[in-house]
N, C-alpha and C. Protein backbone atom coordinates (compact mmCIF):
# COMPACT_ATOMS: atom_id res chain seq x y z
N UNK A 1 14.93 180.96 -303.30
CA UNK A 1 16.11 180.32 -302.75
C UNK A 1 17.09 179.96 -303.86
N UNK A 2 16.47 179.88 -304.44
CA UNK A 2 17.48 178.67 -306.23
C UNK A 2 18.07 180.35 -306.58
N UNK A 3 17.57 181.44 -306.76
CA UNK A 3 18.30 183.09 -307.30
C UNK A 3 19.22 183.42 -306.49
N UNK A 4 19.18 183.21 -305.33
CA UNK A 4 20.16 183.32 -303.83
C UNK A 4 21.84 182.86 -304.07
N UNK A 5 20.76 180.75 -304.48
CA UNK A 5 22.29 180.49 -304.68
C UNK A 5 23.07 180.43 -305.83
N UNK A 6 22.22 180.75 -307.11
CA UNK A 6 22.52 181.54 -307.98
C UNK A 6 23.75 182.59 -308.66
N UNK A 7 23.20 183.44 -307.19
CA UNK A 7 23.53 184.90 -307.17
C UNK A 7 25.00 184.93 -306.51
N UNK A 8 24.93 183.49 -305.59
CA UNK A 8 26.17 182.98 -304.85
C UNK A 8 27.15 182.64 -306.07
N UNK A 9 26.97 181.84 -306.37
CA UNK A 9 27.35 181.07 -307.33
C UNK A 9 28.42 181.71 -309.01
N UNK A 10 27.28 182.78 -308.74
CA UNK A 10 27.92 183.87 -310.28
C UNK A 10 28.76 184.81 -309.46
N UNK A 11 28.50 185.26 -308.06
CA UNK A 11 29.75 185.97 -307.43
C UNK A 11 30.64 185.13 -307.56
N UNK A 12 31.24 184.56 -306.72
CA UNK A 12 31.54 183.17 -306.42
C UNK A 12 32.94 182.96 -308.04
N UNK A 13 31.95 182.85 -309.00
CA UNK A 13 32.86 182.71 -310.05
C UNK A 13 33.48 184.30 -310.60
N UNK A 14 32.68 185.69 -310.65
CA UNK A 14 33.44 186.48 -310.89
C UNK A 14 34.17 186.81 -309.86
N UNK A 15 34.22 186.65 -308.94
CA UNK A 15 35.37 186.65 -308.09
C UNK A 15 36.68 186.36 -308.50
N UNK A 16 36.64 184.94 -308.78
CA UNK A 16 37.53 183.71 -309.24
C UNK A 16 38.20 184.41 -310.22
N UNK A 17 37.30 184.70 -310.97
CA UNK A 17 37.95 184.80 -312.54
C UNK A 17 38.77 186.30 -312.43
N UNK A 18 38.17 187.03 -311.30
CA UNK A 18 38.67 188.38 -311.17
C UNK A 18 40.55 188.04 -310.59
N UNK A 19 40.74 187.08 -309.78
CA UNK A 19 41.49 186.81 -308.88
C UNK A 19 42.44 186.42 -309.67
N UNK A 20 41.75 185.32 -310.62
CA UNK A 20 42.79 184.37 -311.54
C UNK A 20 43.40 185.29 -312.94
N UNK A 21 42.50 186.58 -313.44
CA UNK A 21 42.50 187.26 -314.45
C UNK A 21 43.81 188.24 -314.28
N UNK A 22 43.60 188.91 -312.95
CA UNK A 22 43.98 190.44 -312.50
C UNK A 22 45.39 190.08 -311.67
N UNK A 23 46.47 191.10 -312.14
CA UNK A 23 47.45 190.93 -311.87
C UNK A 23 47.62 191.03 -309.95
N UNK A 24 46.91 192.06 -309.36
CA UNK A 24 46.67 192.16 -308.19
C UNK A 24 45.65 190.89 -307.61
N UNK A 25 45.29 190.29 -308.29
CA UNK A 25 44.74 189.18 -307.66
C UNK A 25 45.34 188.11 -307.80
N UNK A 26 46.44 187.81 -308.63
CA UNK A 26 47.47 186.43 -308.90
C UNK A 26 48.23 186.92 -307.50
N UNK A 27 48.55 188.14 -307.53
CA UNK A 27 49.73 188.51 -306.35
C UNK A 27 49.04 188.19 -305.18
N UNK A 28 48.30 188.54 -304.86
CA UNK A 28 47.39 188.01 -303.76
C UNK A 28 47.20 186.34 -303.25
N UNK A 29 46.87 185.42 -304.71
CA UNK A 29 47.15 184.41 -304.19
C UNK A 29 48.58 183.79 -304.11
N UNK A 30 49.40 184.21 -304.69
CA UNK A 30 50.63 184.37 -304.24
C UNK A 30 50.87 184.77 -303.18
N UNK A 31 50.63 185.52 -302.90
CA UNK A 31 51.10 185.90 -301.12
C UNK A 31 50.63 185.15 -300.38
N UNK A 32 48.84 184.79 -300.39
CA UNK A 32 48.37 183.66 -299.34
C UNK A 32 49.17 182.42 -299.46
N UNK A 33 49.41 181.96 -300.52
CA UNK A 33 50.25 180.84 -300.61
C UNK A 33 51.75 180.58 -299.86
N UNK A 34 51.68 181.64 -300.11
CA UNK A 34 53.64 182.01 -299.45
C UNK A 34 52.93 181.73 -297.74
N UNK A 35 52.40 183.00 -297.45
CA UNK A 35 51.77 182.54 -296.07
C UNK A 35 51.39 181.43 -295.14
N UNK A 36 51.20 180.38 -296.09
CA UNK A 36 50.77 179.03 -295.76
C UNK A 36 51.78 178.63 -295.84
N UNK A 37 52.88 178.56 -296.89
CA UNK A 37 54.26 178.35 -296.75
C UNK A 37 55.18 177.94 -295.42
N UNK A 38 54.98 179.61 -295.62
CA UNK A 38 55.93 180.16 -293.95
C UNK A 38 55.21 179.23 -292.62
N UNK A 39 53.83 179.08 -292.48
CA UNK A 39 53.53 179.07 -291.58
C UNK A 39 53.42 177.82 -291.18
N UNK A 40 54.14 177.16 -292.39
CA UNK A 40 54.40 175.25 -291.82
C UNK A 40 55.64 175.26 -291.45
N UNK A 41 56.49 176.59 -291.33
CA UNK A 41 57.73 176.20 -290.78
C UNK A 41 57.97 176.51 -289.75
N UNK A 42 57.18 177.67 -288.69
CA UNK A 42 57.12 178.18 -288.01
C UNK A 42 57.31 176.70 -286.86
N UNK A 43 58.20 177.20 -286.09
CA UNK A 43 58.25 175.98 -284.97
C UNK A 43 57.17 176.27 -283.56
N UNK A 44 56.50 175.76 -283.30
CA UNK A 44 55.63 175.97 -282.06
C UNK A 44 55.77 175.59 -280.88
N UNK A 45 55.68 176.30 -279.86
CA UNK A 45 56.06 175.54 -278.56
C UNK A 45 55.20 174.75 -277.91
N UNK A 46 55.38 173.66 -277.05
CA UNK A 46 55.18 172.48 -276.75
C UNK A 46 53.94 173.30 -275.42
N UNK A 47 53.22 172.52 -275.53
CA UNK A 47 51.59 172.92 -274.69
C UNK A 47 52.39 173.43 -273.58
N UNK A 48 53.26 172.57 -272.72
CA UNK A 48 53.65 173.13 -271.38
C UNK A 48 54.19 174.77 -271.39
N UNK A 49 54.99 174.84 -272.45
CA UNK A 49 55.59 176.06 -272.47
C UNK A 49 54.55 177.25 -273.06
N UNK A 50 53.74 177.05 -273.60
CA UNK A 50 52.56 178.16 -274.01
C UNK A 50 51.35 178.25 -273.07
N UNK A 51 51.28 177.13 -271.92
CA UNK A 51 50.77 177.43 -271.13
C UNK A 51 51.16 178.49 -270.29
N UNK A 52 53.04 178.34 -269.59
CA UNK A 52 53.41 178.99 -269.04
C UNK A 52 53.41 180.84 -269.39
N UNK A 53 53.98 180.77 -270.31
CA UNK A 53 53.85 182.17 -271.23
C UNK A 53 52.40 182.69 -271.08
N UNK A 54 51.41 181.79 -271.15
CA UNK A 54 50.18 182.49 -271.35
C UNK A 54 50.12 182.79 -269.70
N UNK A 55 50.38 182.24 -268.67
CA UNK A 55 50.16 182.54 -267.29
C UNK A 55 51.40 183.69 -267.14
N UNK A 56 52.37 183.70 -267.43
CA UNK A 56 52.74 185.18 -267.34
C UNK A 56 52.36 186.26 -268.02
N UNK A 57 51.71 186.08 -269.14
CA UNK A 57 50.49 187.38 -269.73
C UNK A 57 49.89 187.81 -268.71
N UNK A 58 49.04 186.86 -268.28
CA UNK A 58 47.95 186.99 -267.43
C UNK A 58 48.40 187.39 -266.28
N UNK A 59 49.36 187.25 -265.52
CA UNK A 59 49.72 188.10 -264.67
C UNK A 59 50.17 189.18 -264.58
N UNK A 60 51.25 189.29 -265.55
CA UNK A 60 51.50 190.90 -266.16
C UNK A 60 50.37 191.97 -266.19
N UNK A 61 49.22 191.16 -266.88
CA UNK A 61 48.03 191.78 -267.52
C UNK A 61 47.20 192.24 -265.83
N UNK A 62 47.38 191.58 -264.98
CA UNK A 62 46.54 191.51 -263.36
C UNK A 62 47.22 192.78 -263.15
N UNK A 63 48.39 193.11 -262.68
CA UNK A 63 49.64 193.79 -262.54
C UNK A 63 49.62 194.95 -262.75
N UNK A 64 49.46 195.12 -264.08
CA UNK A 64 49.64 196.07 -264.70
C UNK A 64 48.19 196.62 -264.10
N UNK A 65 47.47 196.28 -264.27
CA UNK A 65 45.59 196.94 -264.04
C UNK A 65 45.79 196.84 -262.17
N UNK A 66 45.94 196.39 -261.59
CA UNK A 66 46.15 196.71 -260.11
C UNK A 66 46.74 198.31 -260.01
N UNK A 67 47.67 198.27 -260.71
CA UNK A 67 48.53 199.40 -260.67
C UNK A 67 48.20 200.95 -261.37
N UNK A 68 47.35 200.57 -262.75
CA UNK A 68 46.36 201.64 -263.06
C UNK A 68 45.68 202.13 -262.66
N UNK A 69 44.60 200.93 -261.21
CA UNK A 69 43.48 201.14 -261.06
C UNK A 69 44.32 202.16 -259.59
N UNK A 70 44.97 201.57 -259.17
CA UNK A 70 45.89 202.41 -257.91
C UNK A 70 46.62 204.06 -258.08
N UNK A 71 46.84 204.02 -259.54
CA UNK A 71 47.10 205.14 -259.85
C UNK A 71 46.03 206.00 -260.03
N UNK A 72 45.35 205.97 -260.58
CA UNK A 72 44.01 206.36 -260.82
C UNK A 72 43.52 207.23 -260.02
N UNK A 73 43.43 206.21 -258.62
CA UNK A 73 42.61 206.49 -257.06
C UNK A 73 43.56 207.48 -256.93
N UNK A 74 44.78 207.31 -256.61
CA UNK A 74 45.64 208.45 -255.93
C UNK A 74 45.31 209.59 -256.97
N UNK A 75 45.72 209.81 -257.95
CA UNK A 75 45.47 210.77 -258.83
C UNK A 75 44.26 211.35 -258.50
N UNK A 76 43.40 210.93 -258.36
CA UNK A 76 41.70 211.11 -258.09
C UNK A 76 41.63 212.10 -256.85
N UNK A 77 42.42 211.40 -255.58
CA UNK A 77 42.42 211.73 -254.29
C UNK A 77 43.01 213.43 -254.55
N UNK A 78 44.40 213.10 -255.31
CA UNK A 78 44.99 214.35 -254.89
C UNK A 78 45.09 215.60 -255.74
N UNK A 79 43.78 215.34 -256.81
CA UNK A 79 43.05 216.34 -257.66
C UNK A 79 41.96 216.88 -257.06
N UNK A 80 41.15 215.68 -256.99
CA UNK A 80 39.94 216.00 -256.54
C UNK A 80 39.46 216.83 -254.99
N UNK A 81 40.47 215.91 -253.69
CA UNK A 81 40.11 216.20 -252.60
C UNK A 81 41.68 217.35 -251.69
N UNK A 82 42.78 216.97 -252.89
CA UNK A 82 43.29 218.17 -251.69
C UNK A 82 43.85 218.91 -253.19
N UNK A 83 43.86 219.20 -254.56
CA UNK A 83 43.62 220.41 -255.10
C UNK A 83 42.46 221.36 -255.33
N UNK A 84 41.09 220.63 -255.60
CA UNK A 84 40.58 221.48 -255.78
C UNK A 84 39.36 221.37 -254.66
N UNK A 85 39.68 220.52 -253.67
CA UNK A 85 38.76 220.50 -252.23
C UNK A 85 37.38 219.94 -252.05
N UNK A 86 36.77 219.06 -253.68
CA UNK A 86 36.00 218.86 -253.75
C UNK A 86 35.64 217.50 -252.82
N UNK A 87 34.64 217.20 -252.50
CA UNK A 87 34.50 215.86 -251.49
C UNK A 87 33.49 214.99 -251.78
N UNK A 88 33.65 214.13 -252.39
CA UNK A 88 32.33 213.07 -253.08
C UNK A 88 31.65 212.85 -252.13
């Protein structure tokens, strides 16, 4: 168990040192940083309104699959039973 966390431990730091050393790894935490940045400015909408939005997904999403599953059938019907005459 103690070589495990060890083994954690010495990754763990060449990682670090890889990150903190290597020009592609400064840029990297540079970018996450920026990311965290941006993403405290981002304005969010208020529970009511992301509720709503999420209930028009979800209906869109019903909608849309009613309408696949409808297409589908017909497509099915008028391949299966009046082009090529087959009859499940």
């Amino acid at each position: 168990m103690a070589v495990r966390a060890g083994a954690l431990v010495v990754g763990l730091a060449v990682a670090a040192g890889l990150v903190w050393f290597s020009s592609v790894g400064r840029g990297f935490a540079e970018f996450a940083s920026e990311s965290v940045r941006e993403t405290k400015k981002v304005v969010w909408p208020q529970r009511k309104d992301a509720m709503r939005i999420t209930a028009v997904v979800f209906a869109f999403v019903l909608v849309m699959a009613v309408f696949l599953w409808g297409a589908d059938k017909v497509l099915e019907f008028v391949l299966y039973d009046v082009i090529l005459g087959w009859k499940k």
